[in-house]
N, C-alpha and C. Protein backbone atom coordinates (compact mmCIF):
# COMPACT_ATOMS: atom_id res chain seq x y z
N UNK A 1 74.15 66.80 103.98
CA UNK A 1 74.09 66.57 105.40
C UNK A 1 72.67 66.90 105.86
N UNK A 2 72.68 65.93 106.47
CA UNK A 2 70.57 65.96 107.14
C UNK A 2 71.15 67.12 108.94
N UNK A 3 69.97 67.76 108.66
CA UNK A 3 69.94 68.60 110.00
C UNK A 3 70.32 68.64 111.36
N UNK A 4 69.23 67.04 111.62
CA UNK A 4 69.71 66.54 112.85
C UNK A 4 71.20 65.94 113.06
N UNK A 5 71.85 66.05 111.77
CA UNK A 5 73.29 65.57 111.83
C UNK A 5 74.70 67.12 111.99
N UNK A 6 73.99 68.11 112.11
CA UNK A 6 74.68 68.72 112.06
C UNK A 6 74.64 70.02 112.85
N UNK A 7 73.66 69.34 113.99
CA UNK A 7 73.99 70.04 115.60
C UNK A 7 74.61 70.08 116.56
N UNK A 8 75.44 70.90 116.63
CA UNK A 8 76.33 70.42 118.02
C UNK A 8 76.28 71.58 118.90
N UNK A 9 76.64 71.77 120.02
CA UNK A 9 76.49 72.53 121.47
C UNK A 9 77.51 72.56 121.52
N UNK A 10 78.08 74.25 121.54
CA UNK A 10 79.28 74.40 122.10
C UNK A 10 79.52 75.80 121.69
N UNK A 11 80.33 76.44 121.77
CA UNK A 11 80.52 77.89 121.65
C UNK A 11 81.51 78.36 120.64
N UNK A 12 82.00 77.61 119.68
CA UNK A 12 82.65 77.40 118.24
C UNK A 12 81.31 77.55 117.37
N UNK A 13 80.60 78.94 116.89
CA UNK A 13 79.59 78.72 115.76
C UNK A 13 79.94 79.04 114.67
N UNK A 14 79.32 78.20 113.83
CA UNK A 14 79.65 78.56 112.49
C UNK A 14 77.69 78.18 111.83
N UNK A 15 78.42 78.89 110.41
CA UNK A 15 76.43 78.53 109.88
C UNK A 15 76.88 77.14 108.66
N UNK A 16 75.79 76.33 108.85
CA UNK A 16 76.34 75.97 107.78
C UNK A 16 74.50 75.28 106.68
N UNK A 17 74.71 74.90 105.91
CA UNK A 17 73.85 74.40 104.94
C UNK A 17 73.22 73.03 104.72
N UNK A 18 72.49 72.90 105.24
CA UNK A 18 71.88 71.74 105.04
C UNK A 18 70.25 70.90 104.60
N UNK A 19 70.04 69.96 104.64
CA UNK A 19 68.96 69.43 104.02
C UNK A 19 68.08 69.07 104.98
N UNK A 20 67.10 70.21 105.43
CA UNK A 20 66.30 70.39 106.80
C UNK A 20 64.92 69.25 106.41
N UNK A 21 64.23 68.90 107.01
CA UNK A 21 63.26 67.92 107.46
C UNK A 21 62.25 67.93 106.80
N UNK A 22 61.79 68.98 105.74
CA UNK A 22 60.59 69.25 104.75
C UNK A 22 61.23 68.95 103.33
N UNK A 23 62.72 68.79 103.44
CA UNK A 23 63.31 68.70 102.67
C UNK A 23 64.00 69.57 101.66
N UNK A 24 63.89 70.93 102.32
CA UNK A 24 64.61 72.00 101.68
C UNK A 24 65.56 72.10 101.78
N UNK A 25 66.49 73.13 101.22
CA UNK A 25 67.64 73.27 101.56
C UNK A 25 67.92 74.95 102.65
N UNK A 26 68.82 74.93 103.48
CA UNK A 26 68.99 75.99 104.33
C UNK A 26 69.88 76.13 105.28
N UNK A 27 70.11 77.66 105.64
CA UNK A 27 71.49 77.51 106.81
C UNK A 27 70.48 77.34 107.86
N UNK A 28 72.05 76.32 108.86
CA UNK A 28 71.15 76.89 110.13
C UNK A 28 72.67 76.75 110.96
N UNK A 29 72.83 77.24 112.34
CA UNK A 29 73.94 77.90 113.13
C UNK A 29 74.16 76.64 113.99
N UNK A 30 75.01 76.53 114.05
CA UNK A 30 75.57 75.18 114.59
C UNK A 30 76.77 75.18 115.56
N UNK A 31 77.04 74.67 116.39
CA UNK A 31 78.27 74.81 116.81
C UNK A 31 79.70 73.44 115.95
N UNK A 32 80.68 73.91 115.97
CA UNK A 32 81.67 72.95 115.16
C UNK A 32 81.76 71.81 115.45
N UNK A 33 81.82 70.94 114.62
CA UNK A 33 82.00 69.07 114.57
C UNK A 33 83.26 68.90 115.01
N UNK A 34 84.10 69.69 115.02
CA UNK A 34 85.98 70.08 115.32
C UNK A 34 85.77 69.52 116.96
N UNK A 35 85.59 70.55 117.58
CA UNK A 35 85.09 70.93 118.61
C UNK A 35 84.67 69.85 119.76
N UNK A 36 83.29 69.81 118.87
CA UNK A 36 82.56 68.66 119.88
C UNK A 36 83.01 67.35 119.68
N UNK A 37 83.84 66.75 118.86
CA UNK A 37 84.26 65.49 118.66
C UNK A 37 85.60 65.37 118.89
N UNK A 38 86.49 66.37 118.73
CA UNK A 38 88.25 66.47 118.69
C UNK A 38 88.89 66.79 119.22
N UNK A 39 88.87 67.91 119.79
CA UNK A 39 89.11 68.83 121.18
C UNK A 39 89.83 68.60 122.36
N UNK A 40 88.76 67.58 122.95
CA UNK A 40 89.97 67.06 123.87
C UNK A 40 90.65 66.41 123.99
N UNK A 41 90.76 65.46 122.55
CA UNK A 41 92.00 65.03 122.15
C UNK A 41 93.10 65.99 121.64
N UNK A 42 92.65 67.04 121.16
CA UNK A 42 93.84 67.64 120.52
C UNK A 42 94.49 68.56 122.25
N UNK A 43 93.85 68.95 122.78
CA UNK A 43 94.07 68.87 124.09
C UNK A 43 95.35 67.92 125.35
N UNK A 44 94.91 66.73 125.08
CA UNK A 44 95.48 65.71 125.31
C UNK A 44 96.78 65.65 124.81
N UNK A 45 96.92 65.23 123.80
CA UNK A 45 98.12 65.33 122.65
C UNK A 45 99.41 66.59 122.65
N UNK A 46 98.69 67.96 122.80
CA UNK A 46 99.39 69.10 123.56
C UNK A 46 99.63 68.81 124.67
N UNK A 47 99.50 68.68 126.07
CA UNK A 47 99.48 68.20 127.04
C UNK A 47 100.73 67.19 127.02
N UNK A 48 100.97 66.19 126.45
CA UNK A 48 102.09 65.31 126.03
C UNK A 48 103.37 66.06 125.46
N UNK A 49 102.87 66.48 124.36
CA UNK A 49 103.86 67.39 123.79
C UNK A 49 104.63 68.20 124.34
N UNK A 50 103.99 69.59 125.26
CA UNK A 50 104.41 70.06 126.29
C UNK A 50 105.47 69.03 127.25
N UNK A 51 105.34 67.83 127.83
CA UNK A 51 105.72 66.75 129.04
C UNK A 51 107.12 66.37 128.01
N UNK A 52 107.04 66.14 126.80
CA UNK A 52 108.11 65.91 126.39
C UNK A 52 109.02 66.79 126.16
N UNK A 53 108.43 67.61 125.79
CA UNK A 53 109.91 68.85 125.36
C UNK A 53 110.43 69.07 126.50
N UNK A 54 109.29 69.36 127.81
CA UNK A 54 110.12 70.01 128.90
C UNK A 54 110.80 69.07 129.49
N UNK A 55 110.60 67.48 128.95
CA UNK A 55 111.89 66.11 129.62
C UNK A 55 112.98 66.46 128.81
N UNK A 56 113.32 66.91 127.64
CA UNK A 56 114.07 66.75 126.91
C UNK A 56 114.86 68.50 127.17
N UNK A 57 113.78 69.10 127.45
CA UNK A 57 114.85 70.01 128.11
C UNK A 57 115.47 70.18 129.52
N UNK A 58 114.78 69.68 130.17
CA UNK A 58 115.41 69.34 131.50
C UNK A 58 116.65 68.51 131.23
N UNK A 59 116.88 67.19 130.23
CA UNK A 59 117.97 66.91 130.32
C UNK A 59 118.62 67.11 129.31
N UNK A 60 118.80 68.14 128.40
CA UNK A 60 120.00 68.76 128.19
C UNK A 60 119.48 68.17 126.69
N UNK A 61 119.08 67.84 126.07
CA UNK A 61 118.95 67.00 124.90
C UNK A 61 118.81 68.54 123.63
N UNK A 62 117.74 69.38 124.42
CA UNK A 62 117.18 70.72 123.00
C UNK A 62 117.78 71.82 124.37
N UNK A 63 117.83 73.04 123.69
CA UNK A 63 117.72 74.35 124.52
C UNK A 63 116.38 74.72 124.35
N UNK A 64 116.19 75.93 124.88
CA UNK A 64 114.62 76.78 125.14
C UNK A 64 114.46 77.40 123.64
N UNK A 65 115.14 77.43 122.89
CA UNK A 65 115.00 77.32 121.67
C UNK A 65 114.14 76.54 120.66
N UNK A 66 114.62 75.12 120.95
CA UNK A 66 113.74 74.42 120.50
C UNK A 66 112.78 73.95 121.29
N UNK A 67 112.65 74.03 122.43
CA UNK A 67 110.88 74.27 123.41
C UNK A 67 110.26 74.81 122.82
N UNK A 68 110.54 76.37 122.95
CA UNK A 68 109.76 77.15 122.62
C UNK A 68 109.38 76.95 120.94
N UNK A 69 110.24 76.95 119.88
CA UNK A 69 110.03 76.33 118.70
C UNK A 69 109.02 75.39 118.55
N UNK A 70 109.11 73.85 118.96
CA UNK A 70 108.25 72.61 119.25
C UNK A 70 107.03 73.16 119.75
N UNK A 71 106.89 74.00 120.86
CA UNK A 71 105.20 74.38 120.78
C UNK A 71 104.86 75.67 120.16
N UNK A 72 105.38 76.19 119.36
CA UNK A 72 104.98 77.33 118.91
C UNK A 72 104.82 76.72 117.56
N UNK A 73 105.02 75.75 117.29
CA UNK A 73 105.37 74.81 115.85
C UNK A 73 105.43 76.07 114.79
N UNK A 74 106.78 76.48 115.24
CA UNK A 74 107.52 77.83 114.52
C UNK A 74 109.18 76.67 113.22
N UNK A 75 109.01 77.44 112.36
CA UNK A 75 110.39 76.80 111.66
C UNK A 75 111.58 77.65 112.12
N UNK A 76 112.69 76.76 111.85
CA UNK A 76 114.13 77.40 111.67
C UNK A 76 113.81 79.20 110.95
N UNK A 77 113.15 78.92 109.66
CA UNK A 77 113.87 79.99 108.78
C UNK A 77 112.64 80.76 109.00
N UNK A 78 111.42 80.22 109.75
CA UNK A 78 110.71 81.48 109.54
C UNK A 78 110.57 82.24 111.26
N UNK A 79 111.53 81.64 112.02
CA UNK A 79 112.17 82.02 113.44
C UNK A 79 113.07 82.83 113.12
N UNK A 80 114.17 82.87 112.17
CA UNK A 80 115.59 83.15 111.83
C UNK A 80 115.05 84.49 111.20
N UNK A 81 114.01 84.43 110.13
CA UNK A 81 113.75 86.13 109.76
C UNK A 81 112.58 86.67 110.65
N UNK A 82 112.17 86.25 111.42
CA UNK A 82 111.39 87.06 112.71
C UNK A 82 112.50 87.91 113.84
N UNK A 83 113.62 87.02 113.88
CA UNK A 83 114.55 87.30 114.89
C UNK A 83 115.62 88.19 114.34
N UNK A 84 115.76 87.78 113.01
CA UNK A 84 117.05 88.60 112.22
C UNK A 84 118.40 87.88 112.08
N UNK A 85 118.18 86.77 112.05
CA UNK A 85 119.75 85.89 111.84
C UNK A 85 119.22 84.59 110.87
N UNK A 86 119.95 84.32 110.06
CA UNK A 86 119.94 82.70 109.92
C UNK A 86 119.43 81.63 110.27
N UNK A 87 118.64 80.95 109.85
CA UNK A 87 118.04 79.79 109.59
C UNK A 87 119.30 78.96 110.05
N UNK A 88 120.24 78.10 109.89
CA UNK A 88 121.53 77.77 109.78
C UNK A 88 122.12 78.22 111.62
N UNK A 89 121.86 79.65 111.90
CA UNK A 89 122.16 79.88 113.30
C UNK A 89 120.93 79.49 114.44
N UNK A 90 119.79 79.93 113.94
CA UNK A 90 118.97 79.11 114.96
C UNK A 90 119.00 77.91 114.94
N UNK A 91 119.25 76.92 113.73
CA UNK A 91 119.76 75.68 114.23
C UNK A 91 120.79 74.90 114.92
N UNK A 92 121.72 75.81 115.72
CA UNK A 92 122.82 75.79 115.94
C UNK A 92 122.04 76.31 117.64
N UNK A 93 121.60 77.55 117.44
CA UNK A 93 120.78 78.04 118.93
C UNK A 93 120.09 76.76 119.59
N UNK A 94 119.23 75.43 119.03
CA UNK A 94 118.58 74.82 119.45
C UNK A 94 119.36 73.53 120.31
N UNK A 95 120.65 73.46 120.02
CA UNK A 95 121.84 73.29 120.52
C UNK A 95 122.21 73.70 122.03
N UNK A 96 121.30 73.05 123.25
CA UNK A 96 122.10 73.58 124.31
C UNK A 96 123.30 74.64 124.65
N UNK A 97 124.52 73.75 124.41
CA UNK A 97 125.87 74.22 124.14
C UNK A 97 126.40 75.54 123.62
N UNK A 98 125.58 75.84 122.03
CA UNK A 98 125.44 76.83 121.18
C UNK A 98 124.37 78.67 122.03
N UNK A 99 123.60 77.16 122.52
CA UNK A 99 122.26 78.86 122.95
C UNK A 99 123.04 79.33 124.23
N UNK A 100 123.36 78.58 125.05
CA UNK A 100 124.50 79.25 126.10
C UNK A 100 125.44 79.99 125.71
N UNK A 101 125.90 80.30 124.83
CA UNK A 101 126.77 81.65 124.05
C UNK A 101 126.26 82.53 123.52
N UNK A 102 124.65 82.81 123.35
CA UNK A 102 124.31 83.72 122.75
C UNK A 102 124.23 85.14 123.89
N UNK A 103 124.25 86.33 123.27
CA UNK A 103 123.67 87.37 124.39
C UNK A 103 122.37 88.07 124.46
N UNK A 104 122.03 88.75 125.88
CA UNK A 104 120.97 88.57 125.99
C UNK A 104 120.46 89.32 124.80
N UNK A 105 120.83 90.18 123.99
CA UNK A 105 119.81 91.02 123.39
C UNK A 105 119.42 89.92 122.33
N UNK A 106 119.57 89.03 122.17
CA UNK A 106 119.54 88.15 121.14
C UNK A 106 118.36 86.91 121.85
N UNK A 107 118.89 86.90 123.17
CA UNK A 107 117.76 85.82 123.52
C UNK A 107 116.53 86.84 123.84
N UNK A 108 116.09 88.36 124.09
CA UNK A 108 115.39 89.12 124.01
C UNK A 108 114.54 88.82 122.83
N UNK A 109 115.20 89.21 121.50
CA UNK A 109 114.51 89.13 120.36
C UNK A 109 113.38 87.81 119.99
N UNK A 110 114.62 86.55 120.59
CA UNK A 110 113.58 85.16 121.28
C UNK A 110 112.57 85.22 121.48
N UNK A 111 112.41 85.89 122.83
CA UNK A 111 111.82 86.19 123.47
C UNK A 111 110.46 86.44 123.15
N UNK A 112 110.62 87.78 122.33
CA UNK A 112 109.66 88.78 121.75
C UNK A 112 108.93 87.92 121.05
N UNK A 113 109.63 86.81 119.69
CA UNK A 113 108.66 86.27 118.63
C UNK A 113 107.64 84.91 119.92
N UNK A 114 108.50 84.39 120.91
CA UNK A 114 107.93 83.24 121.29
C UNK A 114 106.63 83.79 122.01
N UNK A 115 106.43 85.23 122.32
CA UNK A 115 105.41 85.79 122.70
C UNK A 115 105.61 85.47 124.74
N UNK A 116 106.54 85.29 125.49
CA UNK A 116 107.17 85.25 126.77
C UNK A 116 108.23 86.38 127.06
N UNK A 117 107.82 86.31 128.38
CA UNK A 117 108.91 87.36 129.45
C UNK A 117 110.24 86.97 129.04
N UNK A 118 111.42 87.34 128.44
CA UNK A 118 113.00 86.75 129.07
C UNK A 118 112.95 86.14 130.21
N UNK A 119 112.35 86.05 131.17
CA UNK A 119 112.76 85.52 132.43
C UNK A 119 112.38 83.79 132.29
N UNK A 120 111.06 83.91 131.03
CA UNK A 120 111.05 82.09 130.97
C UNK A 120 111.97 81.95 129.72
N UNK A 121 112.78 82.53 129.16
CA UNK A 121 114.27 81.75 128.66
C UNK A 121 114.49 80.99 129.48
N UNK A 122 114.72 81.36 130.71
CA UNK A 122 115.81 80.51 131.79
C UNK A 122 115.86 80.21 132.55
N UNK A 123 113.54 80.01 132.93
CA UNK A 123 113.23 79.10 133.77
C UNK A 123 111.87 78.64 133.05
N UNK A 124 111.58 77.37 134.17
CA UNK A 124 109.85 77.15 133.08
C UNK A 124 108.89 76.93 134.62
N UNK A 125 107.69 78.13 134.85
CA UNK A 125 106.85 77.61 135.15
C UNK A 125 106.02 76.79 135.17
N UNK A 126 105.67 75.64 136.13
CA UNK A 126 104.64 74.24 135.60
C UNK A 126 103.99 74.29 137.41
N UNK A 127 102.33 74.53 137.78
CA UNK A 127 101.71 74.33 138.90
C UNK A 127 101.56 72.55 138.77
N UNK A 128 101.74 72.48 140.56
CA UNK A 128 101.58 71.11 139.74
C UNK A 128 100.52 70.67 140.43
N UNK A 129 99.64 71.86 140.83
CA UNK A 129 98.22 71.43 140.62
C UNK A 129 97.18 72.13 140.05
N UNK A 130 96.69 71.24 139.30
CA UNK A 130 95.85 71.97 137.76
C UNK A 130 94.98 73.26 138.60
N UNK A 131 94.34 73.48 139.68
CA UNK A 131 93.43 74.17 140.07
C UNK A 131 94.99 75.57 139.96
N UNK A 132 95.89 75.54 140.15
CA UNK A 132 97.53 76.49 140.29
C UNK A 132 97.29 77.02 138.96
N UNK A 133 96.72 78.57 138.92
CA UNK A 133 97.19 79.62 137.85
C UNK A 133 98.46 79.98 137.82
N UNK A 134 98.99 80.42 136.79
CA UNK A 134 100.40 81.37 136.70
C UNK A 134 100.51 82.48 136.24
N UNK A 135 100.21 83.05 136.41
CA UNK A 135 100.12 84.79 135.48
C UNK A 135 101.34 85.48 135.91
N UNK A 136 101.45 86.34 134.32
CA UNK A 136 103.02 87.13 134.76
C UNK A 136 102.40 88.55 133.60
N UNK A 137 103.08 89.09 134.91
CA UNK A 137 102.47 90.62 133.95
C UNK A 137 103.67 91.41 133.77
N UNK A 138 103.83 92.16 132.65
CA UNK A 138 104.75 92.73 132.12
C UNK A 138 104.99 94.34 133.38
N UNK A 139 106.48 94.91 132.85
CA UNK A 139 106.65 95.62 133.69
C UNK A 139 107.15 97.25 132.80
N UNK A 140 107.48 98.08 133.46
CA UNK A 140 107.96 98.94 132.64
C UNK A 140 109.61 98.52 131.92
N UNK A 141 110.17 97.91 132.84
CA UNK A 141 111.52 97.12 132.58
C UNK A 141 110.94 95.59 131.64
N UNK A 142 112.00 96.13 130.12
CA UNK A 142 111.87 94.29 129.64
C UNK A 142 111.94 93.62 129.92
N UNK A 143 113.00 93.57 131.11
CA UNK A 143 113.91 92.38 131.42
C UNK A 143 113.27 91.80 132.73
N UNK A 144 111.89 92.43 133.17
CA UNK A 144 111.76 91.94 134.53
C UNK A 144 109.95 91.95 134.31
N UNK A 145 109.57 90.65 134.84
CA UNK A 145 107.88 90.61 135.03
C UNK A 145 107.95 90.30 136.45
N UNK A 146 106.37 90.71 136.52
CA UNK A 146 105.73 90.15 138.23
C UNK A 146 104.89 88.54 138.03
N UNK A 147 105.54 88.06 138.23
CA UNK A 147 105.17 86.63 138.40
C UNK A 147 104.03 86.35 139.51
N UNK A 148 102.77 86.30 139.10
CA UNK A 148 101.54 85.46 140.61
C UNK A 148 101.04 84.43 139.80
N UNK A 149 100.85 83.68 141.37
CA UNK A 149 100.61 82.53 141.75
C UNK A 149 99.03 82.46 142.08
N UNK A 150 97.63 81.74 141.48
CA UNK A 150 96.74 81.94 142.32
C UNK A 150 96.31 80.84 142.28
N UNK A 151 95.62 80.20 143.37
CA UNK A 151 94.61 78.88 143.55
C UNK A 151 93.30 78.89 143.36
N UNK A 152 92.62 77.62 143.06
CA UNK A 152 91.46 77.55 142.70
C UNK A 152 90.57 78.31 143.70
N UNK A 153 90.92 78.14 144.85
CA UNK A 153 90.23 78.89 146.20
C UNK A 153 89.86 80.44 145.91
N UNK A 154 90.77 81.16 145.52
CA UNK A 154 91.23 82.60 145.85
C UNK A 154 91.34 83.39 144.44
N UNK A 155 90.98 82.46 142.79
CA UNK A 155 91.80 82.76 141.85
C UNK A 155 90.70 82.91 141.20
């Protein structure tokens, strides 16, 4: 790789090796080709991903199970020994029908691996204007966060 081919601007650095202009060889610090070329497609693509699960959970199709699963791109069995049950039962949890019978200490444990409050088990924050933060801060109680709201104005 020639030098001038392997500059990019951006705040992803890495060093890497190349065949500089006198014709030597040498590192030089670069920002990632990932990055500056891919990014906001992979961006994009999440963005979708997100729009679908939460259609498909709005109508009843997956539980918050498999939401949260689908973007955590977590498996059955390696959900099932994070949580402490079966591979076989979280597939059964991803089951609307099924995750409505579980109890809470169980959707807790959920909870814990999906890295969320219990309180978004069994709702989903979405601003529906991009400048709309959501922050939720933990409390001394598990079972309860402080949910704010801030705008681009004030935030």
């Amino acid at each position: 790789m020639k030098e001038k081919d392997a500059r990019f601007n951006n705040e992803h650095q890495l060093v890497l090796y190349v065949e500089k202009e006198d014709g030597t060889y040498g590192p030089i610090q670069t920002g990632s080709y990932m990055v500056a070329h891919h990014f906001d497609d992979y961006l994009e693509k999440q963005k979708r991903l997100e729009a679908d699960c939460l259609a498909k959970l709005c109508d009843g199709e997956i539980s918050q199970i498999g939401y949260y699963m689908t973007l955590t791109n977590i498996s059955e069995a390696d959900l099932g020994c994070r949580v402490g049950i079966s591979a076989r039962k979280v597939r059964r949890h991803k089951d609307p029908k099924h995750f409505a019978k579980i109890g809470l200490p169980l959707v807790k444990r959920y909870a814990e691996v999906f890295g969320v409050p219990v309180a978004n088990m069994f709702q989903i924050l979405t601003p529906e204007n991009p400048e709309t933060k959501i922050y939720q801060q933990k409390t001394q109680n598990s079972l309860v966060v402080i949910t704010k709201v801030r705008t681009g104005q004030n935030g």
